[in-house]
C-alpha atoms as a PDB file:
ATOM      1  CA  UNK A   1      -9.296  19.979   7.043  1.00  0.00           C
ATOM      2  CA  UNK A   2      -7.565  17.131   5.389  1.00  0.00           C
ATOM      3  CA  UNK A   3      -8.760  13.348   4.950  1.00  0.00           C
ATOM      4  CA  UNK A   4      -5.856  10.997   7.543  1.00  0.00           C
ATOM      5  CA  UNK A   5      -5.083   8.011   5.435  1.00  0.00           C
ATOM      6  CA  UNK A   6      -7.113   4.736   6.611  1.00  0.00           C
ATOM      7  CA  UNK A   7      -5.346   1.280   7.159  1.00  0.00           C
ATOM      8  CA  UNK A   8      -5.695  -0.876   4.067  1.00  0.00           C
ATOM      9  CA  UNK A   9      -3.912  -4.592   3.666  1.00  0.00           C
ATOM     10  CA  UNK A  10      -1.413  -4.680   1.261  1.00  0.00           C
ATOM     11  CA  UNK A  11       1.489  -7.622   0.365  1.00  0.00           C
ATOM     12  CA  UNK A  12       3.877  -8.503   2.601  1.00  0.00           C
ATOM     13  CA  UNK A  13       6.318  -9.551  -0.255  1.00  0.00           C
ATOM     14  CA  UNK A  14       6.154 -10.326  -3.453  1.00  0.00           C
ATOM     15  CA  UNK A  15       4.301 -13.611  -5.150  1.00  0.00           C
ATOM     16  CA  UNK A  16       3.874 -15.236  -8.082  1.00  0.00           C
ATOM     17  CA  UNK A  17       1.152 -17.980  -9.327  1.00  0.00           C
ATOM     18  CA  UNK A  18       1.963 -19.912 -12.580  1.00  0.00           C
ATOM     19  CA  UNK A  19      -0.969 -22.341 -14.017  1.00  0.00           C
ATOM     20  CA  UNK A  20      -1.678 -23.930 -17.647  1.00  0.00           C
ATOM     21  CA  UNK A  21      -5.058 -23.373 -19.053  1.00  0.00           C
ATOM     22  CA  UNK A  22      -5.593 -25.141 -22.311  1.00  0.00           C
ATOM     23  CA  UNK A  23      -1.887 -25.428 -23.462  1.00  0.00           C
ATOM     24  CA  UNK A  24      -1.610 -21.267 -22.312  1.00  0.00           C
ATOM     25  CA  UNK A  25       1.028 -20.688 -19.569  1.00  0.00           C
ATOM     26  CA  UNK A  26      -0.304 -17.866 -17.287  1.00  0.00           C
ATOM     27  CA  UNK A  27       2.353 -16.572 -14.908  1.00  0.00           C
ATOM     28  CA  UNK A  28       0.651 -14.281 -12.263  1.00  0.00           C
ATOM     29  CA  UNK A  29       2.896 -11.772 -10.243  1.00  0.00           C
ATOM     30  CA  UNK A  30       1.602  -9.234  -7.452  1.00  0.00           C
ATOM     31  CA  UNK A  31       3.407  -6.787  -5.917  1.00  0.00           C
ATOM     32  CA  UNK A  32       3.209  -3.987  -3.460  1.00  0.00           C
ATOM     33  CA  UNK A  33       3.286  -1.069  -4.978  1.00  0.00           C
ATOM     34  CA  UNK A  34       2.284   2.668  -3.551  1.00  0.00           C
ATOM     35  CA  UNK A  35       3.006   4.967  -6.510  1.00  0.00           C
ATOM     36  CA  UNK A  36       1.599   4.290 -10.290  1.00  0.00           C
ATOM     37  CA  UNK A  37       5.582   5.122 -11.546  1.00  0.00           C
ATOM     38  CA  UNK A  38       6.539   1.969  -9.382  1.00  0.00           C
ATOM     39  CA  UNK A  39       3.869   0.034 -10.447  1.00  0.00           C
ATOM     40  CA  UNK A  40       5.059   0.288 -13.778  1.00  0.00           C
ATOM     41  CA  UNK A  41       8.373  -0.210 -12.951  1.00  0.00           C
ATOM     42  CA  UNK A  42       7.223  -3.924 -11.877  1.00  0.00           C
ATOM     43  CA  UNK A  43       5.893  -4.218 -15.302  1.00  0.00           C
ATOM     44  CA  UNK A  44       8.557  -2.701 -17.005  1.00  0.00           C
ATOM     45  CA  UNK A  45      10.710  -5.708 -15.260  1.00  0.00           C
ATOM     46  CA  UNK A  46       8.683  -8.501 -15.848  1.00  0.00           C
ATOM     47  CA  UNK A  47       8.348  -7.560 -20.011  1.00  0.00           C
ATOM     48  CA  UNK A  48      12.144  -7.495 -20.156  1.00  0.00           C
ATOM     49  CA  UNK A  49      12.273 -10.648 -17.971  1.00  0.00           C
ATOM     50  CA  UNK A  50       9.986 -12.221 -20.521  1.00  0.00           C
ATOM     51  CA  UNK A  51      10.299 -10.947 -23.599  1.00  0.00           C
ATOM     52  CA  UNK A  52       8.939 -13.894 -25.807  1.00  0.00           C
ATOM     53  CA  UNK A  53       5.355 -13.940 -23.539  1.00  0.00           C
ATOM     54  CA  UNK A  54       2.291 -13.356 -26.025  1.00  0.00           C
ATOM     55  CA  UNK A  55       0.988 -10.251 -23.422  1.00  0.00           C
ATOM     56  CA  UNK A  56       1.563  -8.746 -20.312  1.00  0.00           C
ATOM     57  CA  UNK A  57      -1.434  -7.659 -18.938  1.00  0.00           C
ATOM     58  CA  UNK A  58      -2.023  -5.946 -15.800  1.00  0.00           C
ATOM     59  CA  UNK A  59      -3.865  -3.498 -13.217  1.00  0.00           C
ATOM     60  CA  UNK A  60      -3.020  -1.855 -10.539  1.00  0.00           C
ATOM     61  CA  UNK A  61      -4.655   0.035  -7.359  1.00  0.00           C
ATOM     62  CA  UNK A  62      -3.746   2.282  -4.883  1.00  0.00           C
ATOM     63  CA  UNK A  63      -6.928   3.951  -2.943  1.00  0.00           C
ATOM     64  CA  UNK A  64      -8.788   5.629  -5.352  1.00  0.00           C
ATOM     65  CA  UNK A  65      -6.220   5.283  -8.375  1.00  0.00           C
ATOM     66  CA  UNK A  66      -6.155   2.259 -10.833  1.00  0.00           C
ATOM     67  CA  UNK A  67      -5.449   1.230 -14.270  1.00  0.00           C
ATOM     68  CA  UNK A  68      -5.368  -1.433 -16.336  1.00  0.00           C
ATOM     69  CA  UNK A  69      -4.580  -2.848 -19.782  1.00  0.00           C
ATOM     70  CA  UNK A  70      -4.856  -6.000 -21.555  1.00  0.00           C
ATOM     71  CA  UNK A  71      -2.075  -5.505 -24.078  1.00  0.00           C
ATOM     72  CA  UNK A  72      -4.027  -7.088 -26.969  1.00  0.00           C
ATOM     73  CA  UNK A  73      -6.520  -9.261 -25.204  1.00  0.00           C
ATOM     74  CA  UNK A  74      -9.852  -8.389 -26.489  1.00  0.00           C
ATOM     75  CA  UNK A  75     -11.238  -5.676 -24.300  1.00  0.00           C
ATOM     76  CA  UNK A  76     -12.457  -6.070 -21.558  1.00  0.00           C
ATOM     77  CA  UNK A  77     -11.037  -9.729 -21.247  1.00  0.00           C
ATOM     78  CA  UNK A  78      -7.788  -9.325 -19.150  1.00  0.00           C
ATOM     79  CA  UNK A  79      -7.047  -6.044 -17.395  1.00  0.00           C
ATOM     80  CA  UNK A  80     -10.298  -5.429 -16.343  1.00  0.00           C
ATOM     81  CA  UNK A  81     -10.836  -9.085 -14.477  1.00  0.00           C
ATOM     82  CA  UNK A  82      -7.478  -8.354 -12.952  1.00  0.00           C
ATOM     83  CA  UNK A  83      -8.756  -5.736 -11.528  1.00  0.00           C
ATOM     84  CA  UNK A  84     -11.613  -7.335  -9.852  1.00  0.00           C
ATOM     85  CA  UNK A  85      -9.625  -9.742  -8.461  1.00  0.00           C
ATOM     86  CA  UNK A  86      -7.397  -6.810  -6.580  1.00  0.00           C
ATOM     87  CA  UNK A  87     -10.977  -5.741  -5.269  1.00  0.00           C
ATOM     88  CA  UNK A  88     -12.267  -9.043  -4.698  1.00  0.00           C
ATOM     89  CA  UNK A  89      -9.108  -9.788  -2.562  1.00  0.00           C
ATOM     90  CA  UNK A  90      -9.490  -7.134  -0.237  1.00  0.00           C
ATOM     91  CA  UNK A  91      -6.024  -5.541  -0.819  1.00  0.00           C
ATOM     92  CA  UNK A  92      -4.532  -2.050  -1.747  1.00  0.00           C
ATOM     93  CA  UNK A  93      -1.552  -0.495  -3.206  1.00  0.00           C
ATOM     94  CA  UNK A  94      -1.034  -3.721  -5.045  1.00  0.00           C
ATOM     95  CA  UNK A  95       0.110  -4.436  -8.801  1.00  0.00           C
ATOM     96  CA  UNK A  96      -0.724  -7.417 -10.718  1.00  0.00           C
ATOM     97  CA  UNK A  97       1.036  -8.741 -13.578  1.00  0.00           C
ATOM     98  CA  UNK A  98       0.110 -11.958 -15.469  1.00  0.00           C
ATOM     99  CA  UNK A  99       2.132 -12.963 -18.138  1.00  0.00           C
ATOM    100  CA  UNK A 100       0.923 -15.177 -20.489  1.00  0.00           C
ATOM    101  CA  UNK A 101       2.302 -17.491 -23.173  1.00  0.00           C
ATOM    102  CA  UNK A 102      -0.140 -18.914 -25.589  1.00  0.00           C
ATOM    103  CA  UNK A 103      -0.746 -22.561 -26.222  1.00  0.00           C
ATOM    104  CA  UNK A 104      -2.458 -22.766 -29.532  1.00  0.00           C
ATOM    105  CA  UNK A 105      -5.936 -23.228 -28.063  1.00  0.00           C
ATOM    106  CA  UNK A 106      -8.320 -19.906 -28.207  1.00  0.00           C
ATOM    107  CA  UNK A 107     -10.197 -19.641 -25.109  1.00  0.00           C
ATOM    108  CA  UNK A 108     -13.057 -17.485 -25.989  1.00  0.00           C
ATOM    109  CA  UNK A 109     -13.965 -14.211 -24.409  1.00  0.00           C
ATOM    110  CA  UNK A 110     -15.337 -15.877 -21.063  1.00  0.00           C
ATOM    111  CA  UNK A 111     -12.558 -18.317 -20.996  1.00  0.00           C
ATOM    112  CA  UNK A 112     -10.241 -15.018 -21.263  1.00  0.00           C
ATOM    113  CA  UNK A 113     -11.924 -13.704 -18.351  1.00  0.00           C
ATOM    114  CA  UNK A 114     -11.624 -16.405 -16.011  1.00  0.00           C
ATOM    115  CA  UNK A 115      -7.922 -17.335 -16.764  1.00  0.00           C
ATOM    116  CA  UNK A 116      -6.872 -13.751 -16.221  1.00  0.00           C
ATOM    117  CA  UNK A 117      -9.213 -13.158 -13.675  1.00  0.00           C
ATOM    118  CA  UNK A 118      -9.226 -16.678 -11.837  1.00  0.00           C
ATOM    119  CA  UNK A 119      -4.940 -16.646 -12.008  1.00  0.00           C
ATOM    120  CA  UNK A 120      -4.476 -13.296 -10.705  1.00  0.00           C
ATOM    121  CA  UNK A 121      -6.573 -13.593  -7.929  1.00  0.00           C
ATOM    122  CA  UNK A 122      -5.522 -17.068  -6.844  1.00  0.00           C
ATOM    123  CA  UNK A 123      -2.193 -15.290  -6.878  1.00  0.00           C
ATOM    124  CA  UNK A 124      -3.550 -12.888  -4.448  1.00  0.00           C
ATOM    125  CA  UNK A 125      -5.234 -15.571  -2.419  1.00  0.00           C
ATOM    126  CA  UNK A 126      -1.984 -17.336  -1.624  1.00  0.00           C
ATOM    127  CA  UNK A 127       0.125 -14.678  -0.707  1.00  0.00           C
ATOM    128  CA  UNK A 128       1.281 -13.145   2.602  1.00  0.00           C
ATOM    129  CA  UNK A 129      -1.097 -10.257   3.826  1.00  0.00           C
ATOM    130  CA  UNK A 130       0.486  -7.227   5.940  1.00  0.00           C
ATOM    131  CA  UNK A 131      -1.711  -4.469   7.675  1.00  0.00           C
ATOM    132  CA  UNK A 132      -0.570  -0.970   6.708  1.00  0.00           C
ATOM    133  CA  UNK A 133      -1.749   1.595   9.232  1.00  0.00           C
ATOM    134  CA  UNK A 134      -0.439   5.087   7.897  1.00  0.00           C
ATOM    135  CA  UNK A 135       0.841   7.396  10.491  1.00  0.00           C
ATOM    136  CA  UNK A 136      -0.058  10.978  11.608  1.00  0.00           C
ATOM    137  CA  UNK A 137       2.833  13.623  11.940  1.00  0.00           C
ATOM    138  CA  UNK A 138       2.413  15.881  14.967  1.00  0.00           C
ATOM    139  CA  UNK A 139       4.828  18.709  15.939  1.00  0.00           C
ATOM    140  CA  UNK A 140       5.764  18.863  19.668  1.00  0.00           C
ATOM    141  CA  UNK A 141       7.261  22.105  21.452  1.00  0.00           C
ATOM    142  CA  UNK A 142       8.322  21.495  24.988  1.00  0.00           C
ATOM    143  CA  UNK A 143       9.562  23.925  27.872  1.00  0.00           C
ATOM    144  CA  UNK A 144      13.394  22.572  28.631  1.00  0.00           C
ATOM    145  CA  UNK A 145      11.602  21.657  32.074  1.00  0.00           C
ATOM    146  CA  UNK A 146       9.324  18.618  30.592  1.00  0.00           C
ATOM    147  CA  UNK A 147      11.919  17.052  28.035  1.00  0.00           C
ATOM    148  CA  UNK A 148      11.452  13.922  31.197  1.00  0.00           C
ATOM    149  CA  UNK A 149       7.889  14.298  30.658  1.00  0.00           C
ATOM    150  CA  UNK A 150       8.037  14.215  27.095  1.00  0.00           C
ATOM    151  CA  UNK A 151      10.357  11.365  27.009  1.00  0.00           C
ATOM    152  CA  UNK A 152       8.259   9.391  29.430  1.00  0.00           C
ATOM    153  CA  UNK A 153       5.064   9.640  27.121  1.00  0.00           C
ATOM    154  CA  UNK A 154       6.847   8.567  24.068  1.00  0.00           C
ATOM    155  CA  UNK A 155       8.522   6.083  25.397  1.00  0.00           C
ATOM    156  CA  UNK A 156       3.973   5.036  26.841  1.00  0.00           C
ATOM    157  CA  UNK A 157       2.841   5.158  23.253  1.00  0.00           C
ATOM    158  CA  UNK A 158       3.952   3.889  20.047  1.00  0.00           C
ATOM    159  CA  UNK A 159       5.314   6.288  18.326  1.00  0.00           C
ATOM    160  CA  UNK A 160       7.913   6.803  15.948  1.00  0.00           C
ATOM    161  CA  UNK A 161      10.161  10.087  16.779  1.00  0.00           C
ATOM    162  CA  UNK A 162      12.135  12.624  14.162  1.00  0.00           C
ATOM    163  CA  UNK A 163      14.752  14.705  15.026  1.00  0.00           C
ATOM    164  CA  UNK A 164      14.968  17.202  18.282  1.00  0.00           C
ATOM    165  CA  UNK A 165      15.565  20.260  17.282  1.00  0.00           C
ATOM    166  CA  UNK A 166      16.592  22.619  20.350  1.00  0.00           C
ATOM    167  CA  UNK A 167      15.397  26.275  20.765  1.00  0.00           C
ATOM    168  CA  UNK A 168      16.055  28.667  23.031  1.00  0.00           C
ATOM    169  CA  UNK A 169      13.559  27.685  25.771  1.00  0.00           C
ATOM    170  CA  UNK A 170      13.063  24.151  24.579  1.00  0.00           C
ATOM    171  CA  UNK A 171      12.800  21.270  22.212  1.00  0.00           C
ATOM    172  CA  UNK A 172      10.810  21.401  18.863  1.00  0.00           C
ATOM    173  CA  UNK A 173      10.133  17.860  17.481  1.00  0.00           C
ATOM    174  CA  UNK A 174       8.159  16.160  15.044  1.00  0.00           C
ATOM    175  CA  UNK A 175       6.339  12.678  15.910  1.00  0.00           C
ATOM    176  CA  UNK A 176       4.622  10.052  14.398  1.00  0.00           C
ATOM    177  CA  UNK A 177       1.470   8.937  15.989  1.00  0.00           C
ATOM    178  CA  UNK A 178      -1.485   6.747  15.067  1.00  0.00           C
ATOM    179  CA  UNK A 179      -4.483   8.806  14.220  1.00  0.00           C
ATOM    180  CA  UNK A 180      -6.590   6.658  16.668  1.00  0.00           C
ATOM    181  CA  UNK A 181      -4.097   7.363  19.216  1.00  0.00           C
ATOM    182  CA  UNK A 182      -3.546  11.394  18.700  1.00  0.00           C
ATOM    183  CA  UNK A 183      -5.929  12.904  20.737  1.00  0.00           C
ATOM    184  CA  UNK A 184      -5.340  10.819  24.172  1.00  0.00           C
ATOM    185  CA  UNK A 185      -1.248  11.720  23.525  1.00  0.00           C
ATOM    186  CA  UNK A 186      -2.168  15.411  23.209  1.00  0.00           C
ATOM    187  CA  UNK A 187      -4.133  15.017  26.927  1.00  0.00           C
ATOM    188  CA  UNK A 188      -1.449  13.315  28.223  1.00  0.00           C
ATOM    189  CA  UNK A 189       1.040  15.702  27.119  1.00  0.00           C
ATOM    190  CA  UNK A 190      -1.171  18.810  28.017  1.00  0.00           C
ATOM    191  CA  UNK A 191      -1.458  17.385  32.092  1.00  0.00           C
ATOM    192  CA  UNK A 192       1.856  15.905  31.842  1.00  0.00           C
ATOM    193  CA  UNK A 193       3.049  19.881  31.111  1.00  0.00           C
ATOM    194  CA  UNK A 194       0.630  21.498  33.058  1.00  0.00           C
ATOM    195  CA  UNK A 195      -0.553  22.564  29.534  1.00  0.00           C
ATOM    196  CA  UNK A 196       2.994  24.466  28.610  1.00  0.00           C
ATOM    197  CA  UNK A 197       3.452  21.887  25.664  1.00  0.00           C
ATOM    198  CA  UNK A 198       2.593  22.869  21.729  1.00  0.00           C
ATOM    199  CA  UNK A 199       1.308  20.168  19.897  1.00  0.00           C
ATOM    200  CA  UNK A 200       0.413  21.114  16.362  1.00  0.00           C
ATOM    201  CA  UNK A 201      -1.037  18.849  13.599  1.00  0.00           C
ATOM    202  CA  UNK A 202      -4.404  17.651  15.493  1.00  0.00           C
ATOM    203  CA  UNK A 203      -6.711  19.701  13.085  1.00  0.00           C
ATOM    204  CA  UNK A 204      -6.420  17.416  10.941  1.00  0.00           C
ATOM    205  CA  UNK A 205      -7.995  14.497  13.059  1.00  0.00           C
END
């Protein structure tokens, strides 16, 4: 039995946060991300944006995957409050970047830590939510004599349809439902049919 993905809030669009913290310029950037390779991307962008910035440090998370790195911060100091921020935010599938230029002025480990820390999640703070509620995929085989049936239902619930595939005593398509919402489709299809619909998919709920 597999685990259904869980809603999680994410970014709506990209944002950036810039601030000056004892002569230091710290540009903050998050971004949605959902795969580490696209995460990276983002950073990949912003270090050839801003070539001339003293680091680039970062972290990311996606559900129960995260990194980050505090390209030559002392440890501990950069990627790692990042981080926290991400968590203390509330979101997912998100990648922070904060760039920073430096000023002259050491700030001392805890001075490290709450510039990356405090800019990155201040970042987070101010920009757009969105609520991400993943999907489950259902196959649907239905007698020729219930495609009205069928059509009717989907057209009840919201969900998002694939393509129909015909057979020779019906229609074979895949649908998009939300998990919550699975198992009262399937008993609507099943009286709507008279039970002579297939709906695969629901052991995984």
């Amino acid at each position: 039995m597999s685990v259904l993905p869980v809603p999680f809030i994410t970014l709506a669009a990209p944002h950036r946060f810039d601030t000056v913290i004892e002569n230091s310029e710290f540009l903050a950037f998050a971004e949605r991300a959902d795969s580490p390779p696209q995460a990276l991307a983002q950073l990949a962008a912003l270090r050839a944006r801003y070539p001339q910035a003293t680091h680039h440090c970062w972290a990311y998370r996606m559900g129960g995957a995260y990194r980050f790195n505090d390209d030559g911060e002392p440890g501990g100091t950069a990627g790692a409050p990042i981080l926290k921020a991400i968590e203390g935010q509330g979101v997912d599938h998100v990648m922070v970047v904060v760039v920073r230029f430096y000023g002259g002025v050491k700030l001392g480990t805890g001075g490290l830590v709450r510039a990356y820390g405090g800019t990155a999640a201040e970042c987070l703070r101010t920009a757009e939510k969105l609520e991400v509620r993943p999907r489950q995929i259902l196959e649907v085989k239905v007698p020729f004599e219930h495609l009205s049936s069928l059509y009717h239902l989907l057209g009840q619930f919201d969900i998002a349809k694939g393509e129909e595939e015909y057979t020779a005593t019906g229609i074979r398509l895949q649908v998009e439902v939300y998990p919550e919402d699975a198992p009262i489709f399937a008993t609507a299809l099943r009286d709507a049919t008279r039970g002579s619909a297939v709906l695969d998919g629901l052991e995984d709920a």
